[in-house]
Protein backbone atom coordinates (compact mmCIF):
# COMPACT_ATOMS: atom_id res chain seq x y z
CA UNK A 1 -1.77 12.34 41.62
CA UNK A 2 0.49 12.75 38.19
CA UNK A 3 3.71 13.49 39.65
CA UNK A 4 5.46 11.25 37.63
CA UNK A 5 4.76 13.73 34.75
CA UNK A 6 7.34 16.44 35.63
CA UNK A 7 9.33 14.57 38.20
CA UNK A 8 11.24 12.76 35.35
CA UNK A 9 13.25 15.25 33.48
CA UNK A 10 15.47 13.83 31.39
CA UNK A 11 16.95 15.20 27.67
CA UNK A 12 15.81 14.05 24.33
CA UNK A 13 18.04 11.38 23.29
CA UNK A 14 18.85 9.97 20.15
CA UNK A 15 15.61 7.89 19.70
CA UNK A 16 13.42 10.82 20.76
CA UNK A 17 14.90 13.13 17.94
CA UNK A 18 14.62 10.79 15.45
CA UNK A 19 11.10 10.38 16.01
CA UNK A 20 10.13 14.48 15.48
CA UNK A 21 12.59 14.82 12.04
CA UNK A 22 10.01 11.48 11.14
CA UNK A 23 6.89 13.41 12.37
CA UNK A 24 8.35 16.59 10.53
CA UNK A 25 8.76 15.04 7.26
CA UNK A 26 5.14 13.33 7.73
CA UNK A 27 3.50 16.36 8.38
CA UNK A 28 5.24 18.43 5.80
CA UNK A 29 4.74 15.71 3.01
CA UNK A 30 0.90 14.97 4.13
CA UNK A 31 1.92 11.58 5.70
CA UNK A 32 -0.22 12.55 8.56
CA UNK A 33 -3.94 12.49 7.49
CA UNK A 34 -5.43 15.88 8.28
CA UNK A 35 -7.78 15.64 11.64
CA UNK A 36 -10.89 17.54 9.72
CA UNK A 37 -10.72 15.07 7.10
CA UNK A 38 -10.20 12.32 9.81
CA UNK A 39 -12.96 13.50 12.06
CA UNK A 40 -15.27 13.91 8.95
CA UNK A 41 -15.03 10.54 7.73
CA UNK A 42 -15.15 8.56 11.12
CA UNK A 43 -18.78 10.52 11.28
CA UNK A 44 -20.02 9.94 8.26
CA UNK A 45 -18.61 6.02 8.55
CA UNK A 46 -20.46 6.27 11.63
CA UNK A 47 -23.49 7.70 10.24
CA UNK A 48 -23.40 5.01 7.87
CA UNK A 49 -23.43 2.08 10.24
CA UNK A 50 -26.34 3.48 12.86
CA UNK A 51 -28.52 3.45 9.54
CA UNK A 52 -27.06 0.36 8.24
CA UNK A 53 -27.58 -1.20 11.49
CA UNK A 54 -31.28 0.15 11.89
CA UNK A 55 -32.34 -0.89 8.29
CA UNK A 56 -31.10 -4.40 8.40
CA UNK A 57 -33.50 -4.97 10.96
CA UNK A 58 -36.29 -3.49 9.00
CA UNK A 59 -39.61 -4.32 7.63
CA UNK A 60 -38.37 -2.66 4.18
CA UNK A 61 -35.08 -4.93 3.79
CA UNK A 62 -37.49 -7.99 4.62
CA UNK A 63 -39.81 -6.72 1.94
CA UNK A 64 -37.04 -6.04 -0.67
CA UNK A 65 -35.74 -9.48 -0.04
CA UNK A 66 -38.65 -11.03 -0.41
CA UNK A 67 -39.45 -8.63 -3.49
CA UNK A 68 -35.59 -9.30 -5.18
CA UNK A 69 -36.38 -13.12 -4.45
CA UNK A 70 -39.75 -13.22 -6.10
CA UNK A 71 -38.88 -10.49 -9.25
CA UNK A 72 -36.15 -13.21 -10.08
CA UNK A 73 -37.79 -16.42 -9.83
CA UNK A 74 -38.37 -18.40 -13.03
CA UNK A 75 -41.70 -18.32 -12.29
CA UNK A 76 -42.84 -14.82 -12.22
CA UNK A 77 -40.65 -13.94 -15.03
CA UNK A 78 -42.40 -16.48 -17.11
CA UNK A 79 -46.01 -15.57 -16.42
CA UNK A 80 -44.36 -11.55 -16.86
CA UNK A 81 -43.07 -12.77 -20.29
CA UNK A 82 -46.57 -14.65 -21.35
CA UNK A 83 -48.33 -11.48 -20.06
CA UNK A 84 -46.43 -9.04 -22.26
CA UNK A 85 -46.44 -11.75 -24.99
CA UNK A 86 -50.17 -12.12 -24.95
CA UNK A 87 -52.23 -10.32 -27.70
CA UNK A 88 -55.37 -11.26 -29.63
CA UNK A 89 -53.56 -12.20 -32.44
CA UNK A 90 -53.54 -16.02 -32.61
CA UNK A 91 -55.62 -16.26 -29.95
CA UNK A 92 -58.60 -18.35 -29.70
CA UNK A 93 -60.89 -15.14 -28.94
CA UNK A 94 -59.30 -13.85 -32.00
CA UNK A 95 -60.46 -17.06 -34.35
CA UNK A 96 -63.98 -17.26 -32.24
CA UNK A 97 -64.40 -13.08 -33.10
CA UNK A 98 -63.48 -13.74 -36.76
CA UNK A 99 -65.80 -17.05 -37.35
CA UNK A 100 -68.45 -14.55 -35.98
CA UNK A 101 -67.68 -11.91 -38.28
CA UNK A 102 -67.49 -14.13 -41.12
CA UNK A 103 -70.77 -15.69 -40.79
CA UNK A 104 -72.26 -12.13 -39.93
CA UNK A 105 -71.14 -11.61 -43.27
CA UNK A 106 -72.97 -14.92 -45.32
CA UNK A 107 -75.71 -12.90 -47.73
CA UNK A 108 -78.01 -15.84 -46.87
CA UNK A 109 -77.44 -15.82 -43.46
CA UNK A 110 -78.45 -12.28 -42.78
CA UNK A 111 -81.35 -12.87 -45.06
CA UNK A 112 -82.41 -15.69 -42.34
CA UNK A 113 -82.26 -12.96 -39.91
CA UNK A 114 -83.84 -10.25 -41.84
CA UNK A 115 -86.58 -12.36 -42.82
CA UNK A 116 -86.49 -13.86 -38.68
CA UNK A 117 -87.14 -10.05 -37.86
CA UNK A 118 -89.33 -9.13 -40.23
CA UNK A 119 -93.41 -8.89 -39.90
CA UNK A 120 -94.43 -10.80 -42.92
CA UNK A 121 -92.91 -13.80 -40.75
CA UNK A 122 -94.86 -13.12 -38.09
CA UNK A 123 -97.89 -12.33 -40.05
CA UNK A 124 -97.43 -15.33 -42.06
CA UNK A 125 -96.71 -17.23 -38.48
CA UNK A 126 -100.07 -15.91 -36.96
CA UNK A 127 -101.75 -17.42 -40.38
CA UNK A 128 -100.40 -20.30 -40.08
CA UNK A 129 -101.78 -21.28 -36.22
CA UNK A 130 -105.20 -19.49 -37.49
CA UNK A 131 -108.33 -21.33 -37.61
CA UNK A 132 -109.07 -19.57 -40.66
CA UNK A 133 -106.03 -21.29 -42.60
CA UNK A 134 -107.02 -24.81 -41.34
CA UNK A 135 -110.56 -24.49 -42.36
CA UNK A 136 -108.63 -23.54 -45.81
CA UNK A 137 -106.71 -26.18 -45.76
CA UNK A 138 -109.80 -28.47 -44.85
CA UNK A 139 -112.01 -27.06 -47.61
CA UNK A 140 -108.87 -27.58 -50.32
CA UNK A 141 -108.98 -31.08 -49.46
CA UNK A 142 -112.52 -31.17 -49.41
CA UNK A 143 -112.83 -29.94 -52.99
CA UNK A 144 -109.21 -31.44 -54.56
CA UNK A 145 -110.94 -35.16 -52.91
CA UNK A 146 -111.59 -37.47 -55.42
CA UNK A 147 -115.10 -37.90 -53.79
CA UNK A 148 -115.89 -34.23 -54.61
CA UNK A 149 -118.69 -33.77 -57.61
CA UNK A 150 -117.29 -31.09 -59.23
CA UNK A 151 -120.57 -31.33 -62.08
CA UNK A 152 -122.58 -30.30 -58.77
CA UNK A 153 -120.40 -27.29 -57.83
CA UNK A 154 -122.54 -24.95 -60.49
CA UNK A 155 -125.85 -26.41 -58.70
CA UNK A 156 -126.64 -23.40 -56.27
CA UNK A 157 -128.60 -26.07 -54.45
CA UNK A 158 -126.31 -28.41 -53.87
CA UNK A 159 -123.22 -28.70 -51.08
CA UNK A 160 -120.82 -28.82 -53.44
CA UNK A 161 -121.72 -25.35 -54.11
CA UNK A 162 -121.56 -24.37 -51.12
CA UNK A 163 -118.12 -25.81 -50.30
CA UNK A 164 -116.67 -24.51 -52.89
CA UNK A 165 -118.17 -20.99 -52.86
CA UNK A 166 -116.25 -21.04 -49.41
CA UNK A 167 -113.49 -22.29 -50.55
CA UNK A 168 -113.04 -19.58 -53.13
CA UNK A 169 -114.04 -17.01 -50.72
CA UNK A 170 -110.97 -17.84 -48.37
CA UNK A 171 -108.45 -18.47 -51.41
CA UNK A 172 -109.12 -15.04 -52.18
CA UNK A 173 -108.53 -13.51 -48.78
CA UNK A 174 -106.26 -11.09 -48.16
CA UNK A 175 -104.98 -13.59 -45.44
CA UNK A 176 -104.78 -16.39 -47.34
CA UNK A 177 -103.75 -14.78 -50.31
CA UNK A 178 -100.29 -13.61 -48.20
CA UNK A 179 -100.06 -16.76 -47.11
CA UNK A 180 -99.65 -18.55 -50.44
CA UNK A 181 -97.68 -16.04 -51.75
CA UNK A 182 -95.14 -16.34 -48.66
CA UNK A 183 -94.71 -19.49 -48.39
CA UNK A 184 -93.78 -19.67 -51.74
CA UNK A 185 -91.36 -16.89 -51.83
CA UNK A 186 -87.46 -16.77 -51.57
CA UNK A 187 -87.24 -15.13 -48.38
CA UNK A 188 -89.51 -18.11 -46.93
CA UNK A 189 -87.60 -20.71 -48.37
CA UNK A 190 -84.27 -19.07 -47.26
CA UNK A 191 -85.50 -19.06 -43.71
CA UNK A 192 -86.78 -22.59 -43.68
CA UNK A 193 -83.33 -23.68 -45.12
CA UNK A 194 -81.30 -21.68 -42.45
CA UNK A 195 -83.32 -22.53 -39.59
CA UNK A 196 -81.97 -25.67 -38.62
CA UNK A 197 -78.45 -24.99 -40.43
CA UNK A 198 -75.20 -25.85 -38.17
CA UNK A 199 -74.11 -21.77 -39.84
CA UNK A 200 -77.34 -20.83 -37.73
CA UNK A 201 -76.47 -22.69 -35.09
CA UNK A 202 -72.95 -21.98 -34.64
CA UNK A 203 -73.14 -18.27 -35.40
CA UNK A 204 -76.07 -17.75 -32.65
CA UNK A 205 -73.74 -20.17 -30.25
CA UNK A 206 -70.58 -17.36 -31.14
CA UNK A 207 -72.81 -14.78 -30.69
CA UNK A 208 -73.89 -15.74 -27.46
CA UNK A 209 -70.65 -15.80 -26.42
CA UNK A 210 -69.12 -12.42 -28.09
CA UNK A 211 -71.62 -9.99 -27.09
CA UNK A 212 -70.92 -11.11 -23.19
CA UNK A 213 -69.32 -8.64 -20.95
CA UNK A 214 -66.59 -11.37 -20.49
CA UNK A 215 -65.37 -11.66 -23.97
CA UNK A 216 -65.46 -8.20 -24.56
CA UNK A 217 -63.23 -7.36 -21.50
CA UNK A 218 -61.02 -10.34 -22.74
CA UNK A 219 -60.71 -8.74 -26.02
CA UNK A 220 -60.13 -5.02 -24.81
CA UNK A 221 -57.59 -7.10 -21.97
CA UNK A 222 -55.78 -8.82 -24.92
CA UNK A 223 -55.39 -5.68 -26.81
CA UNK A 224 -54.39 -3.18 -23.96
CA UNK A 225 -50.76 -2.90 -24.42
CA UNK A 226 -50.24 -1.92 -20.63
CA UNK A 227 -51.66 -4.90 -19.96
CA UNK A 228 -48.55 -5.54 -17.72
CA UNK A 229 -48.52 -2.52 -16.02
CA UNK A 230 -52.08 -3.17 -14.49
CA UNK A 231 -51.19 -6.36 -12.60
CA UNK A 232 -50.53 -6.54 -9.12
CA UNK A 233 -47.56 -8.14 -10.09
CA UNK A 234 -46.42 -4.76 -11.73
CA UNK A 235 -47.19 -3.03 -8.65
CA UNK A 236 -44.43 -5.01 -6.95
CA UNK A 237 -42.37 -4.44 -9.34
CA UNK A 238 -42.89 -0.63 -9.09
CA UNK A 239 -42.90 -1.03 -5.25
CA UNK A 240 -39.26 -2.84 -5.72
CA UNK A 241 -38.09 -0.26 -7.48
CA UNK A 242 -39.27 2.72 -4.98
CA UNK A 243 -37.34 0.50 -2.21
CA UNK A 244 -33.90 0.43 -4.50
CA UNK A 245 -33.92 4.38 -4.15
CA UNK A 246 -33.98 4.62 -0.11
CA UNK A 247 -31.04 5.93 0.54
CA UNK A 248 -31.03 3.36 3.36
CA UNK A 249 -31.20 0.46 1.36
CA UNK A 250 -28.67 2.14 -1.05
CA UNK A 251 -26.12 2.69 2.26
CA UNK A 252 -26.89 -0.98 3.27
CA UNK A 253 -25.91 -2.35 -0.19
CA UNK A 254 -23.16 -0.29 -0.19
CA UNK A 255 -21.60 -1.94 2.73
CA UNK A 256 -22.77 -5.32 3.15
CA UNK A 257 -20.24 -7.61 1.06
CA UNK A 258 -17.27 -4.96 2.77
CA UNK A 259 -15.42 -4.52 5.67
CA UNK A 260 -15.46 -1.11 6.48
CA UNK A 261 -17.56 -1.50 9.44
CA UNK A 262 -15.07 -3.85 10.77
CA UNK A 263 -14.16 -1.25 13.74
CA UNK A 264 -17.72 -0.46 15.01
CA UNK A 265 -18.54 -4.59 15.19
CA UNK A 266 -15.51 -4.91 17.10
CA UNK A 267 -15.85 -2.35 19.44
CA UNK A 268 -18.43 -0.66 21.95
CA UNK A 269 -17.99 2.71 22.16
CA UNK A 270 -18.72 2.55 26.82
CA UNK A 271 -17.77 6.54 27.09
CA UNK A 272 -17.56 9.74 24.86
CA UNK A 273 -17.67 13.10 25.67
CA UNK A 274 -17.93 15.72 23.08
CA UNK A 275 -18.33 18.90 25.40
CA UNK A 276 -21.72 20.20 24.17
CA UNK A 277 -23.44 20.36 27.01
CA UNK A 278 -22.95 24.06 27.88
CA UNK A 279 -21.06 23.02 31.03
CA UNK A 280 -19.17 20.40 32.27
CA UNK A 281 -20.70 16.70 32.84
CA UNK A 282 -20.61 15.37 36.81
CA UNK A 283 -21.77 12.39 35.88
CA UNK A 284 -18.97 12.03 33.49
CA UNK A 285 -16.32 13.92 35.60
CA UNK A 286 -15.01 15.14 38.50
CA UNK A 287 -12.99 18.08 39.00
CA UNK A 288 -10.93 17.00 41.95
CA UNK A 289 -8.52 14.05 41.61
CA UNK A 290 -8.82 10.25 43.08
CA UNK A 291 -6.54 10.90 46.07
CA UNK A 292 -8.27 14.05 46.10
CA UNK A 293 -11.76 12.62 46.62
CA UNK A 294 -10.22 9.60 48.72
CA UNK A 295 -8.09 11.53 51.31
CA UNK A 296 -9.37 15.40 51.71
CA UNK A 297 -12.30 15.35 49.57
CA UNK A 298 -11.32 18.49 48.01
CA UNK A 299 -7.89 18.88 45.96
CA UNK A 300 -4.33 19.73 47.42
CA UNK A 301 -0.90 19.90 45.89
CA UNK A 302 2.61 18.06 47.43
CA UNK A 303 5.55 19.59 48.30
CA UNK A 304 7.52 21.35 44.90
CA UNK A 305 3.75 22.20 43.27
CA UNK A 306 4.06 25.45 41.48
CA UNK A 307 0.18 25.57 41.22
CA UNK A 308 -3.11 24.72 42.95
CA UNK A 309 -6.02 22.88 41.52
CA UNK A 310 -9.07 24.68 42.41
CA UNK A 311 -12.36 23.02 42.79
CA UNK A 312 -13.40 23.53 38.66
CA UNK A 313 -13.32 27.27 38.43
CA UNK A 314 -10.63 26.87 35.91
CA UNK A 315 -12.41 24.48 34.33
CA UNK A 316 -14.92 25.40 31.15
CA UNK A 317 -16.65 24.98 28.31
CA UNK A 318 -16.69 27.16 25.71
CA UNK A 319 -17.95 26.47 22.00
CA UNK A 320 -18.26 22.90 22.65
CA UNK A 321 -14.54 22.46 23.94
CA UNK A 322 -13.09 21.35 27.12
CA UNK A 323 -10.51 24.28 28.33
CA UNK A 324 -8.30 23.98 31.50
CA UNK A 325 -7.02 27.50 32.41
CA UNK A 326 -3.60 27.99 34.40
CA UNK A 327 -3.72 31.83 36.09
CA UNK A 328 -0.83 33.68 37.59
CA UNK A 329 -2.83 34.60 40.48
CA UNK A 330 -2.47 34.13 43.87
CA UNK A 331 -4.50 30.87 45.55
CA UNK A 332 -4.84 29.67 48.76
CA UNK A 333 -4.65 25.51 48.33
CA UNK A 334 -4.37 22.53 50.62
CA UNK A 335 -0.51 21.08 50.67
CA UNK A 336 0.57 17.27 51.64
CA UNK A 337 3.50 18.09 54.15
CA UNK A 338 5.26 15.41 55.23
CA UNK A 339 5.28 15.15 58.77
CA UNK A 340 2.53 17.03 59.21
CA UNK A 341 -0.09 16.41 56.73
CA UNK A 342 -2.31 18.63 55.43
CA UNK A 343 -1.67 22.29 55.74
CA UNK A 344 -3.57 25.38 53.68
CA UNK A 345 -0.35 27.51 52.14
CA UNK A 346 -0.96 29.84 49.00
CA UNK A 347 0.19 29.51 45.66
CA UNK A 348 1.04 32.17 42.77
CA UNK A 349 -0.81 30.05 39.83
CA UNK A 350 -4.53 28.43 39.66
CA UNK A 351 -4.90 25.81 37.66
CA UNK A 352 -7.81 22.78 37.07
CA UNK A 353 -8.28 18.60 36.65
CA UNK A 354 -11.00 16.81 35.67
CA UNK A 355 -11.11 12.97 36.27
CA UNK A 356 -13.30 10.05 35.65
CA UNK A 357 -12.46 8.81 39.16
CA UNK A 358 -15.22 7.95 41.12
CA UNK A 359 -17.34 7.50 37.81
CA UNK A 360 -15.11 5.36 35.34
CA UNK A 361 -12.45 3.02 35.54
CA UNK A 362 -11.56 0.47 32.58
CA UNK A 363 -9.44 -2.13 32.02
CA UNK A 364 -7.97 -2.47 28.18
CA UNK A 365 -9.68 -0.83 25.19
CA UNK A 366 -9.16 2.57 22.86
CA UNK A 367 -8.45 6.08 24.46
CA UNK A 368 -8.99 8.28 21.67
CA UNK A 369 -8.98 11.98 22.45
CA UNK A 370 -8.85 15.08 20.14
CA UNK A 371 -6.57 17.53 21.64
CA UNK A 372 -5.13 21.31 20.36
CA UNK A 373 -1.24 20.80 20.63
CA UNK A 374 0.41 24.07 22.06
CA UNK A 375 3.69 22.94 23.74
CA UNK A 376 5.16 25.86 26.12
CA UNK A 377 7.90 24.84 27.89
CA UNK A 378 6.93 26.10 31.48
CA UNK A 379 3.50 23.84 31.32
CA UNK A 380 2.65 20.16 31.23
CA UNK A 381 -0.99 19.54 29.43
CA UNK A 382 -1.21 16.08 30.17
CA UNK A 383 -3.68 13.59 29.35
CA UNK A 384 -3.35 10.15 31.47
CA UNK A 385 -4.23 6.89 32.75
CA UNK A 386 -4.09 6.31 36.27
CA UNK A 387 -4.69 3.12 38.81
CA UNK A 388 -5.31 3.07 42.83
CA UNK A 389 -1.57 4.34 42.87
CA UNK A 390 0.61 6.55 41.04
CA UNK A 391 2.34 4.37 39.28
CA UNK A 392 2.36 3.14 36.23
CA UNK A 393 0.66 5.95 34.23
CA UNK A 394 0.03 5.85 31.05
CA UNK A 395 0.62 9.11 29.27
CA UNK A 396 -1.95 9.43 26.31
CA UNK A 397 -0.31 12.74 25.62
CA UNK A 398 1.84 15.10 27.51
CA UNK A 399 2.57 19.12 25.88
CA UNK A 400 4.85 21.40 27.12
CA UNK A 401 8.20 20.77 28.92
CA UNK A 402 8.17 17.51 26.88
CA UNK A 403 5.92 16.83 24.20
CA UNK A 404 6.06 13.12 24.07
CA UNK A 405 3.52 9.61 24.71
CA UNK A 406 4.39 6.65 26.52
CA UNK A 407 4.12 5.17 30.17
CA UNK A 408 6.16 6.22 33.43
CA UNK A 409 6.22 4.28 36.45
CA UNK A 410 7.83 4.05 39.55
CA UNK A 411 11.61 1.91 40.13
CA UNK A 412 14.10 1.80 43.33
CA UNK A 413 16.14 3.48 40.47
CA UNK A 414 13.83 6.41 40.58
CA UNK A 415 11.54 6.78 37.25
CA UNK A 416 11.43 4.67 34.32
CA UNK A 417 10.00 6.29 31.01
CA UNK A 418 9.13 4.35 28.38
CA UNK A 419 8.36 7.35 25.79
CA UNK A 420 8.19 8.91 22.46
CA UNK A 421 9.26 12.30 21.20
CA UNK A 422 6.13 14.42 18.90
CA UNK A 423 8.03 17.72 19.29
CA UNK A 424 7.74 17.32 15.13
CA UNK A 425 3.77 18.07 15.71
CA UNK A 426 2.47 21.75 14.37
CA UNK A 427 1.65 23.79 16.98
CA UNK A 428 -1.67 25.40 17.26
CA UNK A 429 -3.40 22.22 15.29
CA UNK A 430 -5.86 19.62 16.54
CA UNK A 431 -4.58 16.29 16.72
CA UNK A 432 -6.69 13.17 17.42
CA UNK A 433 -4.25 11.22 19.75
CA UNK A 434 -5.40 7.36 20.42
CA UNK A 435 -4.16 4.48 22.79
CA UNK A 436 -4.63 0.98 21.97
CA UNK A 437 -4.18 -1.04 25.33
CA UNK A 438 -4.46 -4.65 25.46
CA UNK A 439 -3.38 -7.23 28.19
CA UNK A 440 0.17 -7.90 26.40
CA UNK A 441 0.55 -3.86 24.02
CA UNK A 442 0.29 -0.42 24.18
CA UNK A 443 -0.04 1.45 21.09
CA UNK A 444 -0.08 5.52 20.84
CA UNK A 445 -1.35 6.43 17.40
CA UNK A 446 -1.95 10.24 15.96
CA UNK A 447 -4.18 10.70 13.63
CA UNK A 448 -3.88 7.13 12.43
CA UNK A 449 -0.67 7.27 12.07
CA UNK A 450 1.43 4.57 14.67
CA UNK A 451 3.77 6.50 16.86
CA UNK A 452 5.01 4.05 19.53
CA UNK A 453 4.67 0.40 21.29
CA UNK A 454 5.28 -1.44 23.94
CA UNK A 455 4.84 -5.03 24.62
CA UNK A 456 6.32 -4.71 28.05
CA UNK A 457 5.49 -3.42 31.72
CA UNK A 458 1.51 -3.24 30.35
CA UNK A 459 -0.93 -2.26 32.87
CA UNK A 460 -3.79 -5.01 33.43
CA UNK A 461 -5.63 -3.44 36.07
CA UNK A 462 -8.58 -0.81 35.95
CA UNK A 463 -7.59 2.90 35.17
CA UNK A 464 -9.10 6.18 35.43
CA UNK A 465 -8.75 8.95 32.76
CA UNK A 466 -7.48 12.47 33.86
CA UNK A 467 -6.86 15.79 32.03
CA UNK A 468 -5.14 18.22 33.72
CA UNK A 469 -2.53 21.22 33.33
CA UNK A 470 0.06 22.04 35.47
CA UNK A 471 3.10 24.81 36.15
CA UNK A 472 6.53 22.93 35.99
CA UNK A 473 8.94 26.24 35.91
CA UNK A 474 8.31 29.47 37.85
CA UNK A 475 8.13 33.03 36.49
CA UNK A 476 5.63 31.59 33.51
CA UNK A 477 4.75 33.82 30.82
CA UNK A 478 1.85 33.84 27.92
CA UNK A 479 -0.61 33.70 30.78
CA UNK A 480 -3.04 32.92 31.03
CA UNK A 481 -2.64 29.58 29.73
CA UNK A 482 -5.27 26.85 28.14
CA UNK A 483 -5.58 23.46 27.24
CA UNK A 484 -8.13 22.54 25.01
CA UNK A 485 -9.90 19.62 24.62
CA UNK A 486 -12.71 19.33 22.05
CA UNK A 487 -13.85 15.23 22.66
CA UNK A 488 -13.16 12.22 24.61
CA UNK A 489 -13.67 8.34 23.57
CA UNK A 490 -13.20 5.02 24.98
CA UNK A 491 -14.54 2.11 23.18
CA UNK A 492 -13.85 -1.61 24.66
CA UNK A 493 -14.02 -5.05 22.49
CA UNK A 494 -17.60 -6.01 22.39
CA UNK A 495 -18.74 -9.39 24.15
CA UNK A 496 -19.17 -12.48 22.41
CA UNK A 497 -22.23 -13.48 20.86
């Protein structure tokens, strides 16, 4: 089981004291990082990477890419510079728009198309395709011929009366009458001269094209000074700008030319426990140890056990905490008896385990596990690595008799400990205690802070996790006693792309 915890009882030495004045003076002078502010930014680091993670697989980092590579090309800031550039000033709707307007404003010109509009042109028009003007015209020629007797035109009797009685007759029409007055009037002879002109002809070609819907949107386009803002190239530029405020993108910028994820790509977090749940997790634990499970199926103590383990009824949960409860009360257990095996005996104390045996077993990776250090020297909280045998076990933390880290294992000399004295730890605090095992190290860390290696005797075999608390010297006071636990992580190196 953990035997090795209590079985080796040796003093501090030299070393070990050494190590609490150094853990004194760190916590006094704030050398140890406090375990709130520890815990609260590993979350929020955390927190940081799941969204980092998430968003730089997203459809809004591809867009912003894509937006960020387009908003910077020469090109679009070209066309955004001619766009906000353009006006109608100097353009060549501006010089079409003021030709217009200044031959809208030639005198003679509008004359032309007064005189265009007008009913004495048409009037004078009508006359002229009458039949009454041509047999005018033919009678005037008639009587101005040189043929024509004009000594005859006083003979009532003759045809050169006649004609010219006619003739007279029509001159002095009202038709005729308008017409030769028309055609030899000023507005006549300014339309005939304007009719033909290239100023007519340009300025009906101009107007043509101004009064189109096209030229007037083009105008009211090239004097709209939010001309910009109504493209659809605007729109991206808004829709860029809406991305730069996600506070996802903002977190992913934040990060991506750092580091500071460097532990959460190197590692897989493969178990964690934070106790909040309501009750303890079977298919993260067990309550009875390996050799429990293995020989008896139910848990039993060896000879010299002050204490039984019960079957998790002094293990709880309680406000999202882990708490392993030694009683002074008497128990009936199962004891290994050498010769004769198993044999039921009673006990004065109760106490509890919980393992990962049966469930998990690892091989190299971090053990990091937040624990409330409250050392009394009749108890050994204990939080440990163990193989198929006891021995070697790696002590992530042991409170109590000896408050200390470090790995104990078996020798023909009896047990070796390779440890580290923490008795300069407050008690009553939280500390975060972590193990960094690797085929050729062991590291124990608290809060960050290194406490201890070894680069020999390392385990390379698969190990189970226990927590347990046990009675090492009789008569025990401050009962009932608890460990507390309040989370439990192992993270291993993540494969190899």
């Amino acid at each position: 089981m953990f035997y090795l915890l209590f079985l080796e009882h040796r003093n501090p030495d030299k070393k070990e004291l050494n190590m609490s004045f150094k853990l004194f003076l760190a916590q006094t002078f704030g050398l140890i990082k406090s375990t709130a502010k520890i815990e609260a930014a590993h979350d929020a680091l955390l927190a940081d990477y799941k969204m980092y993670c998430e968003f730089e697989k997203s459809a809004e980092l591809k867009e912003y890419n894509e937006l960020d590579l387009l908003l910077k090309s020469p090109t679009f800031l070209q066309q955004k510079q001619e766009i906000q550039h353009l006006s109608l000033r100097g353009s060549k709707e501006e010089a079409q728009l003021s030709e217009y307007n200044k031959l809208g404003r030639n005198r003679h010109l509008q004359k032309f198309y007064q005189t265009l509009g007008s009913d004495d042109l048409k009037r004078f028009q009508k006359i002229l395709a009458s039949e009454e003007l041509a047999t005018y015209k033919k009678l005037r020629e008639k009587v101005h011929s040189t043929s024509f007797d004009s000594k005859k035109k006083k003979d009532e009797k003759s045809e050169e009366f006649a004609l010219n009685t006619q003739f007279h007759k029509l001159k002095e029409s009202d038709n005729i009458s308008f017409y030769e007055q028309f055609a030899k009037s000023k507005e006549y002879h300014n339309y005939e001269q304007f009719k033909e002109s290239p100023e007519r002809k340009r300025y009906d070609e101009l107007k043509k094209i101004v009064e189109t819907a096209e030229f007037k949107n083009r105008i009211a386009y090239l004097e709209d000074k939010h001309k910009w803002e109504k493209t659809g190239d605007h729109a991206k530029e808004l829709r860029f700008a809406e991305l730069k405020k996600l506070p996802q993108l903002i977190n992913y910028q934040k990060y991506n030319k750092v580091d500071a994820f460097s532990f959460f790509k190197k590692w897989d977090l493969i178990f964690e426990d934070n106790f909040k749940a309501g009750s303890l997790d079977h298919k993260k634990w067990s309550t009875q140890s390996h050799w429990a499970q293995q020989a008896l199926g139910r848990n039993f103590s060896q000879m010299g056990d002050l204490h039984a383990f019960t079957e998790g009824k002094n293990v709880s949960i309680e406000f999202n905490t882990l708490k392993i409860q030694v009683r002074k009360e008497a128990t009936r257990g199962m004891l290994w008896q050498i010769p004769f095996g198993f044999v039921e005996q009673s006990f004065d104390y109760s106490s509890g385990i919980v393992s990962t045996a049966g469930i998990e077993w690892w091989k190299h990776g971090i053990l990091e596990v937040k624990v409330k250090y409250t050392p009394s020297p009749n108890f050994v909280d204990a939080i440990y690595l163990l193989g198929e045998e006891a021995s070697p076990q790696i002590n992530l933390v042991e409170i109590g008799a000896k408050n200390r880290v470090g790995l104990l294992s078996k020798s023909s000399a009896g047990i070796n400990a390779q440890c580290e004295d923490i008795n300069g730890l407050k008690s009553g605090e939280y500390y975060i205690f972590s193990l960094e095992w690797s085929s050729h190290s062991l590291t124990w860390k608290v809060n960050g802070r290194e406490l201890y290696t070894i680069t020999q005797d390392v385990p390379n075999t698969r190990m189970h996790l226990n927590i347990a608390s046990i009675v090492v010297g009789d008569g025990a006071d401050h009962l009932p006693h608890t460990f507390e636990v309040d989370w439990v992580r192992f993270y291993q190196h993540k494969p190899k792309a």
